[in-house]
N, C-alpha and C. Protein backbone atom coordinates (compact mmCIF):
# COMPACT_ATOMS: atom_id res chain seq x y z
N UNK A 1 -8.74 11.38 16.87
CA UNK A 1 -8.04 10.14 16.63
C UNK A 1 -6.55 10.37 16.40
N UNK A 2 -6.45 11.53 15.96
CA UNK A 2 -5.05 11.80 15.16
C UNK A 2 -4.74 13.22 15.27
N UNK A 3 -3.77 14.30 15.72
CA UNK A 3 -3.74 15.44 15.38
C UNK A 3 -2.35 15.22 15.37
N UNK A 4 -2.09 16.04 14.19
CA UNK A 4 -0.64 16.02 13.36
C UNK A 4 -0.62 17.09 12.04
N UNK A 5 0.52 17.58 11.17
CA UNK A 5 0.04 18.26 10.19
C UNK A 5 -0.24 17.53 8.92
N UNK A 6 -1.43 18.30 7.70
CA UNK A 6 -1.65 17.14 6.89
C UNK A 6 -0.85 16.16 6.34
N UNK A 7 0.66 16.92 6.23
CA UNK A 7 1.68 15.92 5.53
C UNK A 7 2.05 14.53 6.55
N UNK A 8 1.45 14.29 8.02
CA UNK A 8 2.28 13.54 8.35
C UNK A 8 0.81 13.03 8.68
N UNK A 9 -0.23 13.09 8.48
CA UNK A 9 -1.60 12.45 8.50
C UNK A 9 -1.41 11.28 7.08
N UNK A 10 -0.88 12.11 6.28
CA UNK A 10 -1.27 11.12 4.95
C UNK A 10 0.10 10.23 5.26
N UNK A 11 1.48 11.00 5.65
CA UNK A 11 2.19 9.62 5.26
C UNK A 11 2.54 8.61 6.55
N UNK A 12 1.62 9.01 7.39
CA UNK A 12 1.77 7.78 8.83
C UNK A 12 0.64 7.86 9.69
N UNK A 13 -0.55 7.92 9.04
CA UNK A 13 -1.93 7.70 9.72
C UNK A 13 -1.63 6.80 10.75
N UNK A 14 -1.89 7.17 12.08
CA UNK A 14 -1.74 6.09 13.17
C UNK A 14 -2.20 4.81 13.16
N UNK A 15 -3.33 4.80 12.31
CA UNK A 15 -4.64 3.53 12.32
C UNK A 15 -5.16 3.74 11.10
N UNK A 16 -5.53 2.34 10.56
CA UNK A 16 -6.65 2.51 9.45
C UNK A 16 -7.89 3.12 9.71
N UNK A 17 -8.21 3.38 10.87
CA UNK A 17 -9.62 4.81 10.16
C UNK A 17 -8.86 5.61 10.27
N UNK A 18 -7.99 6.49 10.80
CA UNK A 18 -7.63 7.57 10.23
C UNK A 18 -7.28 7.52 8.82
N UNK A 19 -6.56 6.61 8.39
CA UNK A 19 -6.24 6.56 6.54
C UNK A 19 -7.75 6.58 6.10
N UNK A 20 -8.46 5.82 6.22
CA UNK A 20 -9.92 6.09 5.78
C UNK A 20 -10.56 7.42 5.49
N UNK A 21 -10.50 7.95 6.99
CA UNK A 21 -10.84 9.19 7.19
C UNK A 21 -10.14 10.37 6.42
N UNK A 22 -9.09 10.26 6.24
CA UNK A 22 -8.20 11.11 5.31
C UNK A 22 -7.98 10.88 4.21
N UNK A 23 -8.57 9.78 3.37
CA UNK A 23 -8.97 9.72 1.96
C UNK A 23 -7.84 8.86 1.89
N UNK A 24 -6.52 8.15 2.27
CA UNK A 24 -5.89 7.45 1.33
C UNK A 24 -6.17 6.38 1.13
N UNK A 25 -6.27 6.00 -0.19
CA UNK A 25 -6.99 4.69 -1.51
C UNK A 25 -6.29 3.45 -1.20
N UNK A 26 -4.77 3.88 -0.99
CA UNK A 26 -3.87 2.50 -1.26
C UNK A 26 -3.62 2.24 0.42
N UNK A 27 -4.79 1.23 0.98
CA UNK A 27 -4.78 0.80 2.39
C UNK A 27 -5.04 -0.68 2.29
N UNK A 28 -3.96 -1.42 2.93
CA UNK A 28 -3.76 -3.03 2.45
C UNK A 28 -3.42 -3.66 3.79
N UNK A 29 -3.43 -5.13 3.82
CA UNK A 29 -3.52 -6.15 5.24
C UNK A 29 -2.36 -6.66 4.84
N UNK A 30 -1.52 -7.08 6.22
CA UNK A 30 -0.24 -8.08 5.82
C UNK A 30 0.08 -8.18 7.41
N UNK A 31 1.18 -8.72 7.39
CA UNK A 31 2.07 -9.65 8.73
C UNK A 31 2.72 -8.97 8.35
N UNK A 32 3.22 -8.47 9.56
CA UNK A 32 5.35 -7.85 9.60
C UNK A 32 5.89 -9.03 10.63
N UNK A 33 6.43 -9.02 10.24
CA UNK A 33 7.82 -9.90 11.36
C UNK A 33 9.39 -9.04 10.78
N UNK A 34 9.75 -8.51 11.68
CA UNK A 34 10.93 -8.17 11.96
C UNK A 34 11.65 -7.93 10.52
N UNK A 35 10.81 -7.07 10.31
CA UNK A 35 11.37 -5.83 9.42
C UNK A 35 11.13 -6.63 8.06
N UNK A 36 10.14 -7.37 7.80
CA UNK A 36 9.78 -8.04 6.75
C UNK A 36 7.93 -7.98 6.41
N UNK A 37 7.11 -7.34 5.70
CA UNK A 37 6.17 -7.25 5.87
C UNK A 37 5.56 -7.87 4.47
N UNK A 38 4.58 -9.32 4.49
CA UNK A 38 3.98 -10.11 4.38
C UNK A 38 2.72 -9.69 3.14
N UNK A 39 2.60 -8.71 2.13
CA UNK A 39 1.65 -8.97 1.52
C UNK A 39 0.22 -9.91 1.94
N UNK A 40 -0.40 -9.90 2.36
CA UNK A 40 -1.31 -11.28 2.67
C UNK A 40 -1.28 -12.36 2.23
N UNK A 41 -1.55 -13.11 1.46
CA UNK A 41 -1.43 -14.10 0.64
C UNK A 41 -0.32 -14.40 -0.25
N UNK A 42 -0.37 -13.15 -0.47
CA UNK A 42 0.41 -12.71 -2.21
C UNK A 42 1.84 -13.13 -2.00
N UNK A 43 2.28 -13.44 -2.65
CA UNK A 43 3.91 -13.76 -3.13
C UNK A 43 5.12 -12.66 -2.76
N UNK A 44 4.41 -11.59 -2.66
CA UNK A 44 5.26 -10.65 -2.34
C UNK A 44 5.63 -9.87 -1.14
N UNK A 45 6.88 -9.81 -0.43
CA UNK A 45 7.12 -9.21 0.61
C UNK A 45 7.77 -7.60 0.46
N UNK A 46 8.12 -6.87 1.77
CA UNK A 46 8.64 -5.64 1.48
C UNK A 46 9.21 -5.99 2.42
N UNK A 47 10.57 -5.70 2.41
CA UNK A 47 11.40 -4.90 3.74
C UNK A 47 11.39 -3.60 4.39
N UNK A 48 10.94 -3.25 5.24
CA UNK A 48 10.44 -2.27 5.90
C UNK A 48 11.40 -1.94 7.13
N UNK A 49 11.70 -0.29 7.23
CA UNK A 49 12.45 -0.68 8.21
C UNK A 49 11.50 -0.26 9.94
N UNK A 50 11.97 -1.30 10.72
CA UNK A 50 11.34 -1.45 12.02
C UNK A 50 12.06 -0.96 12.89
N UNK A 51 11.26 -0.30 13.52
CA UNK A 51 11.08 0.64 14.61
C UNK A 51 11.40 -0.47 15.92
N UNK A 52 10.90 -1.29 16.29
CA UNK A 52 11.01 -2.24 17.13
C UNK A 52 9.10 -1.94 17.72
N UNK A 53 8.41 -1.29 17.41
CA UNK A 53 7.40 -1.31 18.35
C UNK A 53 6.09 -2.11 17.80
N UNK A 54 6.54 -3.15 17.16
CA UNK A 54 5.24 -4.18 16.55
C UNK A 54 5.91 -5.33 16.45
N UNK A 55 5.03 -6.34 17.81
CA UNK A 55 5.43 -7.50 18.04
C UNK A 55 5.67 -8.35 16.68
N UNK A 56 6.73 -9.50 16.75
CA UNK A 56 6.58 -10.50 15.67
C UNK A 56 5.81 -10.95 14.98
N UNK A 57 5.26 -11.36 13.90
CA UNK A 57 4.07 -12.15 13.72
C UNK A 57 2.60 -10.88 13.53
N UNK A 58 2.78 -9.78 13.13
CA UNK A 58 1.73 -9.55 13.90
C UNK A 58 0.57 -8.85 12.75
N UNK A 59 -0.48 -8.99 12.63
CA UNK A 59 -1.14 -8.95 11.31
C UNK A 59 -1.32 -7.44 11.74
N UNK A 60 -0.95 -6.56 10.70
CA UNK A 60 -1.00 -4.90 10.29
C UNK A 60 -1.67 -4.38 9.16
N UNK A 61 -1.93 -3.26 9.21
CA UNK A 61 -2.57 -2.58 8.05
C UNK A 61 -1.50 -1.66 7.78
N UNK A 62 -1.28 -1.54 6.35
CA UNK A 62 -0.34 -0.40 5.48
C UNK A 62 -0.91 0.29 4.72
N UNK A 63 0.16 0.98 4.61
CA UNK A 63 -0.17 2.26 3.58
C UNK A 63 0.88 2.64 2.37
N UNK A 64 0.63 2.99 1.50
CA UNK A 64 1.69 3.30 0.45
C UNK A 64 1.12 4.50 -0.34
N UNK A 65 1.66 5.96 -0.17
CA UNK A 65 1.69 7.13 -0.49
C UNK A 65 1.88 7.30 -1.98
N UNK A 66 1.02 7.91 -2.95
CA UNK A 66 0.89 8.08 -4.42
C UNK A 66 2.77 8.18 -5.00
N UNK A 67 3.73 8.95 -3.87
CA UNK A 67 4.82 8.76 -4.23
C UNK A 67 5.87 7.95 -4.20
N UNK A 68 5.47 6.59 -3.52
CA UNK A 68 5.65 5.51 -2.50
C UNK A 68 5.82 4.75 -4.42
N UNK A 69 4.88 4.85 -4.92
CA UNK A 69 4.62 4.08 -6.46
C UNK A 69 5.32 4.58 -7.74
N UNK A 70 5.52 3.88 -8.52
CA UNK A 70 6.41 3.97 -9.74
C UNK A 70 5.48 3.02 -10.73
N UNK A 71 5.18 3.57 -12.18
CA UNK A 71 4.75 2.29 -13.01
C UNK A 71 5.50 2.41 -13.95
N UNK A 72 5.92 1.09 -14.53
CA UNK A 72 6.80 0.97 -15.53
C UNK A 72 6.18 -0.07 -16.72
N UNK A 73 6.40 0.41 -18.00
CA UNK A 73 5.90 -0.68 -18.71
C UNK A 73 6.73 -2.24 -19.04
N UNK A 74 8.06 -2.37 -18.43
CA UNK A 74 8.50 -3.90 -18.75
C UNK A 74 8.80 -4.04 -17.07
N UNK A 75 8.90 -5.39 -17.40
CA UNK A 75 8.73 -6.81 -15.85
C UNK A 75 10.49 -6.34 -15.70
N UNK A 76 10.99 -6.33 -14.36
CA UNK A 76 11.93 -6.41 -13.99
C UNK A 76 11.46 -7.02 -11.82
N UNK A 77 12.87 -7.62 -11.64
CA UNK A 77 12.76 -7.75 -10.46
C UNK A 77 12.40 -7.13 -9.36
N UNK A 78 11.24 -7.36 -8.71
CA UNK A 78 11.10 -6.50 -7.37
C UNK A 78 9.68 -5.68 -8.16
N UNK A 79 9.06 -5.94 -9.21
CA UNK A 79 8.09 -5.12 -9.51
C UNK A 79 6.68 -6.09 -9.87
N UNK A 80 6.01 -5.60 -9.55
CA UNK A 80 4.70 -6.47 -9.05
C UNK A 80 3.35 -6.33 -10.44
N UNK A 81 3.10 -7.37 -11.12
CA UNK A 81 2.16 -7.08 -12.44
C UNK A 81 0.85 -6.93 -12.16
N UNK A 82 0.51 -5.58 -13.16
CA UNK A 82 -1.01 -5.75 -12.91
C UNK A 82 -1.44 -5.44 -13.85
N UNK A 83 -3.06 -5.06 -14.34
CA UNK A 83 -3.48 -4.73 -14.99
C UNK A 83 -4.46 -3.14 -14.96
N UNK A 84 -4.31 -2.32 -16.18
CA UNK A 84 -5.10 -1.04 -15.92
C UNK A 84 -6.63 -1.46 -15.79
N UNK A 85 -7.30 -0.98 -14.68
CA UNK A 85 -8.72 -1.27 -14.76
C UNK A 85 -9.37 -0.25 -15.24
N UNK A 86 -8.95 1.08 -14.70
CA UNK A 86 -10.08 2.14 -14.91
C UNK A 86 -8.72 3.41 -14.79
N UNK A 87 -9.20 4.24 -15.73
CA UNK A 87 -8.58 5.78 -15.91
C UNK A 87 -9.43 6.65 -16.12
N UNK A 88 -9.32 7.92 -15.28
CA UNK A 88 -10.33 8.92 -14.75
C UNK A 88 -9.89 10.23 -15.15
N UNK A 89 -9.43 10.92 -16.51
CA UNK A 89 -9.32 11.83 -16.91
C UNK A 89 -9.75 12.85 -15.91
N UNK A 90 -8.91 13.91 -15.27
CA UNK A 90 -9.41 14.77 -14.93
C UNK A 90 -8.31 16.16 -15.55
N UNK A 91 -8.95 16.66 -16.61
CA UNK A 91 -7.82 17.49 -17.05
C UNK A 91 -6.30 17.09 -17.74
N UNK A 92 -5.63 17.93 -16.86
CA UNK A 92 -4.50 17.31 -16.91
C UNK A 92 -3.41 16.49 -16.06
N UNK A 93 -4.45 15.87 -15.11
CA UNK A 93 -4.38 14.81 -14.41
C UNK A 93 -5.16 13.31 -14.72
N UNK A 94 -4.56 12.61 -14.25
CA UNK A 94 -5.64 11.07 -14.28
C UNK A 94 -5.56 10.37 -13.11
N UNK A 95 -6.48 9.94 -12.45
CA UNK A 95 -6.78 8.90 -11.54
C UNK A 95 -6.92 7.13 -12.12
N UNK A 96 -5.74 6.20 -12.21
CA UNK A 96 -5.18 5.20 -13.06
C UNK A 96 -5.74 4.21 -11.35
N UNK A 97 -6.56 3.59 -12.31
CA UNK A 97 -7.39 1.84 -10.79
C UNK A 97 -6.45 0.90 -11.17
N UNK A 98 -5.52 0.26 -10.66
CA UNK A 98 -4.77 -1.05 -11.32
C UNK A 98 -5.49 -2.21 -10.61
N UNK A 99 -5.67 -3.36 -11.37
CA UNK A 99 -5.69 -4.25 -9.94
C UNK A 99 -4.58 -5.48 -10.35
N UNK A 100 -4.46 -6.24 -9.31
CA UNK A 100 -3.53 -7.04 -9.07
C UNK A 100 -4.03 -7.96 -8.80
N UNK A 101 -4.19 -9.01 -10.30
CA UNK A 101 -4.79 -10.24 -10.60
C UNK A 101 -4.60 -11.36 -9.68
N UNK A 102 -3.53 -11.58 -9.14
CA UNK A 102 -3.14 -12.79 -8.61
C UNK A 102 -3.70 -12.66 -7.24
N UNK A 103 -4.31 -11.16 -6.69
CA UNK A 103 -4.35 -11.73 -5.26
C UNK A 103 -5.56 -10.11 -5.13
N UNK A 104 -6.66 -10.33 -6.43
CA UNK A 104 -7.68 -9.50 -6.84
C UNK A 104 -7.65 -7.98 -5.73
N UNK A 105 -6.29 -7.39 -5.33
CA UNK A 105 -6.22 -6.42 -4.93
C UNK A 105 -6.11 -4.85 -6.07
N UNK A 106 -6.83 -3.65 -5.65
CA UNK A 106 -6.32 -2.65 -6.32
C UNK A 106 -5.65 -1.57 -5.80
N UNK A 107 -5.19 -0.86 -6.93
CA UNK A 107 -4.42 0.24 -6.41
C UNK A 107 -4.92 1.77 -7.28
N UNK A 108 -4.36 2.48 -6.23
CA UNK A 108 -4.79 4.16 -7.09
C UNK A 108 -3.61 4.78 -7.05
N UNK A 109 -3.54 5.18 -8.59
CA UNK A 109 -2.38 6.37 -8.73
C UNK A 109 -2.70 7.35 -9.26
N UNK A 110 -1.92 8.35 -9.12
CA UNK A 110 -2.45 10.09 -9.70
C UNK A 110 -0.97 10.05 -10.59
N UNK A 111 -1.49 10.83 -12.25
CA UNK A 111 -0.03 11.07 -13.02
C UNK A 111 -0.85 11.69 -13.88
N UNK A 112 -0.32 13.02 -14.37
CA UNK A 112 -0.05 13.44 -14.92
C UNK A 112 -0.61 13.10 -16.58
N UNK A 113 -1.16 13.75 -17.05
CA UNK A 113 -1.83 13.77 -18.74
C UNK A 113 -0.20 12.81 -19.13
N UNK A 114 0.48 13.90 -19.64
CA UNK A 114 1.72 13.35 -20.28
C UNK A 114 2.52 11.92 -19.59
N UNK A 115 2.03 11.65 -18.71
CA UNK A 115 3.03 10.59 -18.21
C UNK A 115 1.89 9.62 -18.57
N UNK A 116 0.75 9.27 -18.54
CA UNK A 116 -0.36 8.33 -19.23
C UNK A 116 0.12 8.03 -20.40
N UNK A 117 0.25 9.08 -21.39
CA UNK A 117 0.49 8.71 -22.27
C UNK A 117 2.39 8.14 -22.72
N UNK A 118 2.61 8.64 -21.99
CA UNK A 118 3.83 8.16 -22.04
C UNK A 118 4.35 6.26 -21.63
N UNK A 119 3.28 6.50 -20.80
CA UNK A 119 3.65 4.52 -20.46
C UNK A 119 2.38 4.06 -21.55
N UNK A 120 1.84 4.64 -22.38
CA UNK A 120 0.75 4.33 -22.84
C UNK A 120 -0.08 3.48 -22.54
N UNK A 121 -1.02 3.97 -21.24
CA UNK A 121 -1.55 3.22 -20.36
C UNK A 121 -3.13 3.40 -20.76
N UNK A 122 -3.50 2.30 -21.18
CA UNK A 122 -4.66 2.03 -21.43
C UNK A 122 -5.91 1.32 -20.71
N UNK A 123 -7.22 1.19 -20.75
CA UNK A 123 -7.48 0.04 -19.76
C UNK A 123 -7.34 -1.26 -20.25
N UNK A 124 -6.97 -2.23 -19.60
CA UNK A 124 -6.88 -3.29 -19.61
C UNK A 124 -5.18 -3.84 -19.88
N UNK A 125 -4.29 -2.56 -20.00
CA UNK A 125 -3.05 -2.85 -20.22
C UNK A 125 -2.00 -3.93 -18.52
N UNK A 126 -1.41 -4.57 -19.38
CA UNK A 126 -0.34 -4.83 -18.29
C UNK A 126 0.84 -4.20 -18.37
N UNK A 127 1.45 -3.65 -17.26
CA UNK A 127 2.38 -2.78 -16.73
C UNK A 127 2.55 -3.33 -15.33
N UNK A 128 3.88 -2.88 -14.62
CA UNK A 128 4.84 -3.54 -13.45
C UNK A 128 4.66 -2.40 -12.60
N UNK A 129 4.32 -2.33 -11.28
CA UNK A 129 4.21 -1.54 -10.29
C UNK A 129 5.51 -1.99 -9.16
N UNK A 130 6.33 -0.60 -8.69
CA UNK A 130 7.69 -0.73 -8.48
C UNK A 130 7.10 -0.47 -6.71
N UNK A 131 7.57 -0.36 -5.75
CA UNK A 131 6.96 0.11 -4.48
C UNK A 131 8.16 0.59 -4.02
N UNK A 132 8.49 1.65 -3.02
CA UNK A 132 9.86 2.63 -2.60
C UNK A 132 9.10 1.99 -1.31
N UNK A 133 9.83 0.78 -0.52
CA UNK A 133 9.75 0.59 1.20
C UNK A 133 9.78 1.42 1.97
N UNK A 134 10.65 2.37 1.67
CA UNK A 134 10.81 3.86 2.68
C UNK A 134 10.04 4.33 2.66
N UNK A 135 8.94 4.68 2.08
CA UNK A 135 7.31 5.40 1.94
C UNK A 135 6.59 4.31 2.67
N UNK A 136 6.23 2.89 2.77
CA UNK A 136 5.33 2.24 3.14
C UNK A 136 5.27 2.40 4.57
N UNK A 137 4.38 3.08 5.48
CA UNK A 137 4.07 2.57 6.36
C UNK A 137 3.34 1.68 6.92
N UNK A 138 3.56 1.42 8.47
CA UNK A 138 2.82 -0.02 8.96
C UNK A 138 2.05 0.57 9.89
N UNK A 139 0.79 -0.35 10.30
CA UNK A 139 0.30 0.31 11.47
C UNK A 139 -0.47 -1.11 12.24
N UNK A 140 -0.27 -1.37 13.49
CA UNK A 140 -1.22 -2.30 13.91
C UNK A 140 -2.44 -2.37 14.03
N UNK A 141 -2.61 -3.39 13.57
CA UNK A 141 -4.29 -3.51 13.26
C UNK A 141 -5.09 -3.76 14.33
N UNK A 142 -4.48 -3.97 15.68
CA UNK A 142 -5.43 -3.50 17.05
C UNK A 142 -4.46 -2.89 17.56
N UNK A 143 -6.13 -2.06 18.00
CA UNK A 143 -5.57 -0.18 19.07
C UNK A 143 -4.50 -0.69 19.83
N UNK A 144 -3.69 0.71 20.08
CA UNK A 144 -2.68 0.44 20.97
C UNK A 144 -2.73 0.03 22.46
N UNK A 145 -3.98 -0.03 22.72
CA UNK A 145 -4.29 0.23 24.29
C UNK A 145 -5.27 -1.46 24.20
N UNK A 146 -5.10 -2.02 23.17
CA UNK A 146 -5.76 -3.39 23.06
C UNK A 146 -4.90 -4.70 23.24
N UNK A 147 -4.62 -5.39 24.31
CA UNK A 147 -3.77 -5.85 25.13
C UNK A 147 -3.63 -7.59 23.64
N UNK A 148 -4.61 -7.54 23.00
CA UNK A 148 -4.34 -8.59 21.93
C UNK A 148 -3.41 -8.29 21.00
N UNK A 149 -2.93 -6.92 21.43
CA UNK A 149 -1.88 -6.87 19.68
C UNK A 149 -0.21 -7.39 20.08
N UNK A 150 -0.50 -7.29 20.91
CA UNK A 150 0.94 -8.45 21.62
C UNK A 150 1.19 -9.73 21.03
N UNK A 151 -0.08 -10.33 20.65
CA UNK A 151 -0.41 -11.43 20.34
C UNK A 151 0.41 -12.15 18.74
N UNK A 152 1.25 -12.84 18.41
CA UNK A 152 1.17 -13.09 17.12
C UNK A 152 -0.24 -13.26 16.14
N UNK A 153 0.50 -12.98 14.75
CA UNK A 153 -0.77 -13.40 14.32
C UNK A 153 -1.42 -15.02 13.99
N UNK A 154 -0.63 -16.17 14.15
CA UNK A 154 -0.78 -17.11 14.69
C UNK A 154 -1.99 -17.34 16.16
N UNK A 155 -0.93 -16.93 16.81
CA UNK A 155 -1.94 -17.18 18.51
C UNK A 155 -3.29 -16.43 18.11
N UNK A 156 -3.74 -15.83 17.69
CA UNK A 156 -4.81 -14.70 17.77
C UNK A 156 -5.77 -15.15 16.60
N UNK A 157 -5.16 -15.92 15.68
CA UNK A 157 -6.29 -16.48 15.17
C UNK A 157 -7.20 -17.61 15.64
N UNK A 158 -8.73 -17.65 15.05
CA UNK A 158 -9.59 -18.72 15.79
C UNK A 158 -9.26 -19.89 15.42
């Protein structure tokens, strides 16, 4: 599906099964239009920068790389609220589940013993998730060789 080296598997999987296939957690649906990419529902957009090779309109799958994320404990602009669901002690690492109430999506981050405790992240805490656009990649959500991804995501719905 994909041959590349691991670093450029995880941060630009061609397609969502390859992200599947290669374990990354934080794999999400949205619209790009011209260098603006659409959260699904949600309130929130990213500016992304475009390549030119994904028509207008066009419903995509993303990705956002464990370094792609920042959590901070106060609300400032451009940072998205959620809540801790689940923390997975492993050593001196943790695996931190957030989800994101308003539009029941989650997320996975890896940090560090000392940095847990440092945002003193608990479950059920609220804390602001920051996103670095330059890490997010996009990918169209039909194969390249699938003559519908031309299509807005308008026209292409039933």
């Amino acid at each position: 599906m994909q041959t590349a080296n691991a670093n450029d598997l995880f941060a630009k999987p061609r397609n969502a099964r390859v992200a599947q296939l290669v374990g990354i957690p934080n794999l999400f649906q949205g619209v790009f239009n011209a260098g603006r990419l659409q959260w699904g529902s949600s309130p929130w957009a990213f500016q992304i920068t475009d390549k030119g090779k994904i028509p207008p309109q066009s419903q995509v799958t993303w990705v956002i790389p464990q370094a792609g994320l920042s959590v901070h404990s106060t609300s400032q602009d451009g940072r998205i609220p959620c809540r801790v669901k689940h923390i997975s002690a492993l050593g001196q690492i943790a695996v931190i589940e957030f989800v994101i109430e308003a539009i029941a999506e989650t997320l996975t981050w890896e940090a560090s013993a000392a940095e847990v405790r440092r945002l003193g992240l608990e479950q059920a805490a609220l804390v602001y998730l920051e996103f670095n656009c330059d890490l997010i990649h996009i990918m169209p959500l039909r194969p390249i060789n699938d003559p519908r991804r031309f299509m807005s995501a308008a026209d292409a719905a039933p």
